[in-house]
PDB file of N, CA and C in Angstrom:
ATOM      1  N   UNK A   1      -2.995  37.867  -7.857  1.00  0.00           N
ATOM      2  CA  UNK A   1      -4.396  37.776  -7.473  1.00  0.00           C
ATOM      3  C   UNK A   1      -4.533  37.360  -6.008  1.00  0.00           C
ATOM      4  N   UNK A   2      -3.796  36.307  -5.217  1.00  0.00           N
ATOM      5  CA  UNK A   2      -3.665  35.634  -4.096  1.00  0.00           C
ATOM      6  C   UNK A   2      -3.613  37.015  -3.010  1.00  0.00           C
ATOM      7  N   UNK A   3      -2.460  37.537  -3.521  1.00  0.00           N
ATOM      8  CA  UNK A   3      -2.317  38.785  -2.795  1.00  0.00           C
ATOM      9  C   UNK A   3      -3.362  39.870  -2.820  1.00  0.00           C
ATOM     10  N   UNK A   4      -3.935  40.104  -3.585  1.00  0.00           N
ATOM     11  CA  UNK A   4      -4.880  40.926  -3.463  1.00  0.00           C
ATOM     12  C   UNK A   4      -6.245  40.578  -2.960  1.00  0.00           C
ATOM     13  N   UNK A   5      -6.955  39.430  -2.790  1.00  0.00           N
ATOM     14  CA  UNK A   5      -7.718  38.920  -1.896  1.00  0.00           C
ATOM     15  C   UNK A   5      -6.926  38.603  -0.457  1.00  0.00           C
ATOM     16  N   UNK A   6      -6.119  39.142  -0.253  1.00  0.00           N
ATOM     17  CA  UNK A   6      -5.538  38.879   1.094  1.00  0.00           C
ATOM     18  C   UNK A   6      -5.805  40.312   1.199  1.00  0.00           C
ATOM     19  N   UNK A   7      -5.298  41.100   0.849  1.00  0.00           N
ATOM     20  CA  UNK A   7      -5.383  42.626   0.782  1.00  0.00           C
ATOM     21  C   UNK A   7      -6.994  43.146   1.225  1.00  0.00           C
ATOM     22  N   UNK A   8      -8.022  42.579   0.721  1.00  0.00           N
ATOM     23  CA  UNK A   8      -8.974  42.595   0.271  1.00  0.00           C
ATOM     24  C   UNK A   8     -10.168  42.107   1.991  1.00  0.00           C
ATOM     25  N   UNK A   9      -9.353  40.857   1.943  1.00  0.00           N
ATOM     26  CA  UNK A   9      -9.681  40.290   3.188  1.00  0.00           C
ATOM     27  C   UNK A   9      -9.547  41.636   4.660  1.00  0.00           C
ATOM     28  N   UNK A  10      -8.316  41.902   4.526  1.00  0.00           N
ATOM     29  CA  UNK A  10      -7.730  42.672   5.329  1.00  0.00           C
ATOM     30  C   UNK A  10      -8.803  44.061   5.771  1.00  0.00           C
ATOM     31  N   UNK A  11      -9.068  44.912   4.093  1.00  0.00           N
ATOM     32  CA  UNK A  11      -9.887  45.905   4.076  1.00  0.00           C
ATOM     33  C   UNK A  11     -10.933  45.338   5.066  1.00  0.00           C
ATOM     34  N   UNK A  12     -11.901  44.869   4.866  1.00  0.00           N
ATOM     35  CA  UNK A  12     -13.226  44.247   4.876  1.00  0.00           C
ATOM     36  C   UNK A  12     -12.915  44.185   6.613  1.00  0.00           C
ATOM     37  N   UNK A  13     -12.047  43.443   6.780  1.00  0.00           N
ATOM     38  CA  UNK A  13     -12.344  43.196   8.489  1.00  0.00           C
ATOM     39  C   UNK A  13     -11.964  44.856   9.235  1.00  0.00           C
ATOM     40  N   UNK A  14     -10.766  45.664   8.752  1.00  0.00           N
ATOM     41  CA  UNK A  14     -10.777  46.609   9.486  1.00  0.00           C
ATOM     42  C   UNK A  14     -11.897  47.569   9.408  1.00  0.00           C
ATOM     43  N   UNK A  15     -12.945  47.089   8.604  1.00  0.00           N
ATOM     44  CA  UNK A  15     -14.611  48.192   8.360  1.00  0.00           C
ATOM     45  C   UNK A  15     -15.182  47.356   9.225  1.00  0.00           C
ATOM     46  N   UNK A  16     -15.245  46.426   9.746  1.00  0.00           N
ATOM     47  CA  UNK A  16     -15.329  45.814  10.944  1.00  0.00           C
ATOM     48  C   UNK A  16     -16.192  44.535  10.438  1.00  0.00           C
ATOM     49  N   UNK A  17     -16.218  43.972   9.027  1.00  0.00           N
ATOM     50  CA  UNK A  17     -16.941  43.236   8.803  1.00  0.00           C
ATOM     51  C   UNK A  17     -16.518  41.707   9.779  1.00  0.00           C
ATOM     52  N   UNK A  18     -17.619  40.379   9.957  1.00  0.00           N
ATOM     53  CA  UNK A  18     -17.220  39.715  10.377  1.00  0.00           C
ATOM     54  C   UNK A  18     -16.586  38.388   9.663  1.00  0.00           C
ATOM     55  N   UNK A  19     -15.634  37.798   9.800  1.00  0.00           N
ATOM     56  CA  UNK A  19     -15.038  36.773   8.706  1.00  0.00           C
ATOM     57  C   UNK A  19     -16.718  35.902   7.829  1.00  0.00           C
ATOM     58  N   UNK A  20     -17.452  35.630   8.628  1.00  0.00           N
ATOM     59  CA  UNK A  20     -18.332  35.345   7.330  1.00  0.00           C
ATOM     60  C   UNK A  20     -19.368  36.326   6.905  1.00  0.00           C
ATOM     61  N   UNK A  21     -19.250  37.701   7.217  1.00  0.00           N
ATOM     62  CA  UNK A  21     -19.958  38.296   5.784  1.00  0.00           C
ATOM     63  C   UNK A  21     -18.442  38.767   4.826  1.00  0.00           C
ATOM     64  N   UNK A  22     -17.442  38.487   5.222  1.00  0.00           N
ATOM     65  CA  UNK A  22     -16.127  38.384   4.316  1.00  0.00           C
ATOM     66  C   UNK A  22     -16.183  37.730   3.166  1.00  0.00           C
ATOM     67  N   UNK A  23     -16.754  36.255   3.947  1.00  0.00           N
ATOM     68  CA  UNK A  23     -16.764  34.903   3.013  1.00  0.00           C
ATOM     69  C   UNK A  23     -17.637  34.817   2.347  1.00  0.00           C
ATOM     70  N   UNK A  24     -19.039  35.747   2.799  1.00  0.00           N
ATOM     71  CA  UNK A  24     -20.117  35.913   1.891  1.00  0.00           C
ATOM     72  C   UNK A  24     -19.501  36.629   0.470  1.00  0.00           C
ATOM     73  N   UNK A  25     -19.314  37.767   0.744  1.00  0.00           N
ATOM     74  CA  UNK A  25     -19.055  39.110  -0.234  1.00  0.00           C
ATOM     75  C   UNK A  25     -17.969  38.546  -1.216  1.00  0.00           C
ATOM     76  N   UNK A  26     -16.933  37.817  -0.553  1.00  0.00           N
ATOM     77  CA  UNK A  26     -16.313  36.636  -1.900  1.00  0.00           C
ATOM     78  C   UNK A  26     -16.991  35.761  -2.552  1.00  0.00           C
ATOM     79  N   UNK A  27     -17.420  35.064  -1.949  1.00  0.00           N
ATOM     80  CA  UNK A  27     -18.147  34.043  -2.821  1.00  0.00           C
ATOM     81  C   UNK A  27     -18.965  34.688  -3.673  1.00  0.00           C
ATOM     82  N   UNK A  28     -19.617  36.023  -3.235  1.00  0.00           N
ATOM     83  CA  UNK A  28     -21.195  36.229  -3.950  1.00  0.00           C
ATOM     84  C   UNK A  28     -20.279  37.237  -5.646  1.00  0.00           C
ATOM     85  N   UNK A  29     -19.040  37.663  -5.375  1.00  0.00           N
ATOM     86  CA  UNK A  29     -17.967  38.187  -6.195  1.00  0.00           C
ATOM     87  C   UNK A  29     -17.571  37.647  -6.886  1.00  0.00           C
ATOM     88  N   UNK A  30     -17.586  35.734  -7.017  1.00  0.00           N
ATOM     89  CA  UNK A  30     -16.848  34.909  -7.708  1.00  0.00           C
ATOM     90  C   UNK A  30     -15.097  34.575  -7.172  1.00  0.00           C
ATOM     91  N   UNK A  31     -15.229  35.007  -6.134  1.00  0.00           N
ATOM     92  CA  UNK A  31     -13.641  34.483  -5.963  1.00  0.00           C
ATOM     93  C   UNK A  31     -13.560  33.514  -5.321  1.00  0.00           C
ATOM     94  N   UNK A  32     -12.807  32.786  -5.937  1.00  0.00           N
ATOM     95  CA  UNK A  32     -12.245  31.494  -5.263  1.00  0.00           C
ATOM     96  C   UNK A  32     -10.903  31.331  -4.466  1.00  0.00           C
ATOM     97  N   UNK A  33     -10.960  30.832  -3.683  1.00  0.00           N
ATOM     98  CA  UNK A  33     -10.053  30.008  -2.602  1.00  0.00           C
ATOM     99  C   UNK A  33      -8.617  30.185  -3.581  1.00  0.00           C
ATOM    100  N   UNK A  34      -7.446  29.680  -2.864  1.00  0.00           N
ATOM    101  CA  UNK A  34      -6.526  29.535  -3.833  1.00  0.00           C
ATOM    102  C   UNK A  34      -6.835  28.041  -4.432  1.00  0.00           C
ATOM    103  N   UNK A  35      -7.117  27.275  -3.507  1.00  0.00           N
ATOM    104  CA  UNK A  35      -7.546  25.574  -4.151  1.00  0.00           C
ATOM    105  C   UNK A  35      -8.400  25.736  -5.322  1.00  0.00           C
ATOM    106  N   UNK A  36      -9.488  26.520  -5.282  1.00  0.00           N
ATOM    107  CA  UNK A  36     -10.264  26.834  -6.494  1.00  0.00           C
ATOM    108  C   UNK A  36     -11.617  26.586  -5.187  1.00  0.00           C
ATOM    109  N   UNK A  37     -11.513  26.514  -4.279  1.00  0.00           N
ATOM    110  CA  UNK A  37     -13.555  26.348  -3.967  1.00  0.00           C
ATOM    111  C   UNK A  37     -13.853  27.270  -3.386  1.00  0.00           C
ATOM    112  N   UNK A  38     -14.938  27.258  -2.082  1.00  0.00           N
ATOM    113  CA  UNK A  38     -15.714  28.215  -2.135  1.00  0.00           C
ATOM    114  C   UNK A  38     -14.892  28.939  -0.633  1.00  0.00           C
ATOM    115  N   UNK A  39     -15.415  30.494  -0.131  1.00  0.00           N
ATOM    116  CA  UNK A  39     -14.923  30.795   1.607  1.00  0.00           C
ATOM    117  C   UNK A  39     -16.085  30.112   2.249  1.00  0.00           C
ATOM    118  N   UNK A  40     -15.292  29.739   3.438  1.00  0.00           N
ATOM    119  CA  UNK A  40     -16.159  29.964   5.081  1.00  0.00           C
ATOM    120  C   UNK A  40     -15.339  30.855   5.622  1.00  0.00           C
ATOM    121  N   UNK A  41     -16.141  31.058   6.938  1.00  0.00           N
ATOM    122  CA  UNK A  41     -15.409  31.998   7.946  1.00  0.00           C
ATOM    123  C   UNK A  41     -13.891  31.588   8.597  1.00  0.00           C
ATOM    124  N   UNK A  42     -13.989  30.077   8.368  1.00  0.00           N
ATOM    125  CA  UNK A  42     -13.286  29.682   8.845  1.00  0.00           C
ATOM    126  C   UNK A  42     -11.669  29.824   8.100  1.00  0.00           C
ATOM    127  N   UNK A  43     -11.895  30.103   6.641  1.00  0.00           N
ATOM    128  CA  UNK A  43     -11.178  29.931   5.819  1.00  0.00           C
ATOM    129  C   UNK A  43     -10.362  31.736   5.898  1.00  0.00           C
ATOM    130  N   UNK A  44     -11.029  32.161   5.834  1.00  0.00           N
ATOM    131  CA  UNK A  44     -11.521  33.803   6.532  1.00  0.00           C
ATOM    132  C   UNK A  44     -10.421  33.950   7.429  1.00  0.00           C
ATOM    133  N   UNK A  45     -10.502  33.107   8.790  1.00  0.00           N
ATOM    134  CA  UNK A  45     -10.130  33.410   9.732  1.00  0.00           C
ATOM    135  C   UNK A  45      -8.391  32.924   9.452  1.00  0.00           C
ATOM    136  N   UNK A  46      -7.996  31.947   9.300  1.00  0.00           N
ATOM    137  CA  UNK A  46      -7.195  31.480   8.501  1.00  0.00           C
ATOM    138  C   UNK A  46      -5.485  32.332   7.726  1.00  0.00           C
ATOM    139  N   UNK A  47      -6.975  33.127   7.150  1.00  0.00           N
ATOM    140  CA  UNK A  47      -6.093  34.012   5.827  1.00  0.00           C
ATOM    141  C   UNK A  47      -5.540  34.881   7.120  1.00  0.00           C
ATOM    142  N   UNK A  48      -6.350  35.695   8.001  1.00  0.00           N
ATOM    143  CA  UNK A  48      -6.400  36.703   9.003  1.00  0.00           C
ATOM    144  C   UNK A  48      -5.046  36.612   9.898  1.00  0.00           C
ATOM    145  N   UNK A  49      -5.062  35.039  10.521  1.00  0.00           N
ATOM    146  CA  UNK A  49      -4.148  34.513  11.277  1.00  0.00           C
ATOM    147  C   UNK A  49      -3.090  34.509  10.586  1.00  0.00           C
ATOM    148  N   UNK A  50      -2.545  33.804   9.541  1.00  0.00           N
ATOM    149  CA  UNK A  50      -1.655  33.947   8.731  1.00  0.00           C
ATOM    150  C   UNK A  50      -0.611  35.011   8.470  1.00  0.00           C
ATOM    151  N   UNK A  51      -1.677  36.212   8.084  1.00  0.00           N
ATOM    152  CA  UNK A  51      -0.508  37.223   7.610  1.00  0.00           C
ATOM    153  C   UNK A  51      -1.025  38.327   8.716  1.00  0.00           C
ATOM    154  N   UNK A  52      -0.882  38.054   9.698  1.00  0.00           N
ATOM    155  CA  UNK A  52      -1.502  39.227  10.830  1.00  0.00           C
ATOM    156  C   UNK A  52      -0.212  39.736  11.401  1.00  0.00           C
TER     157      UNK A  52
END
């Protein structure tokens, strides 16, 4: 699952979305964080940096 909201993340920004309508479109989806809470952009940005 982890992986596929990374995947997911990935899509979304190359359609050029910005990390928080990312974090919107998760949250408003029900997905949670790996911790279990909610996105920010910041969290967004994060995932982006990570596996870039």
């Amino acid at each position: 699952m982890e992986q596929e909201t990374i995947a997911l993340i990935h899509r979304h920004r190359r359609a050029g979305k910005s990390p928080q309508k990312i974090a919107d479109f998760l949250n408003a989806q029900g997905v949670a964080t790996k911790r279990g809470g909610t996105w920010h952009h910041s969290t967004v940005r994060k995932v982006l940096g990570r596996s870039a």
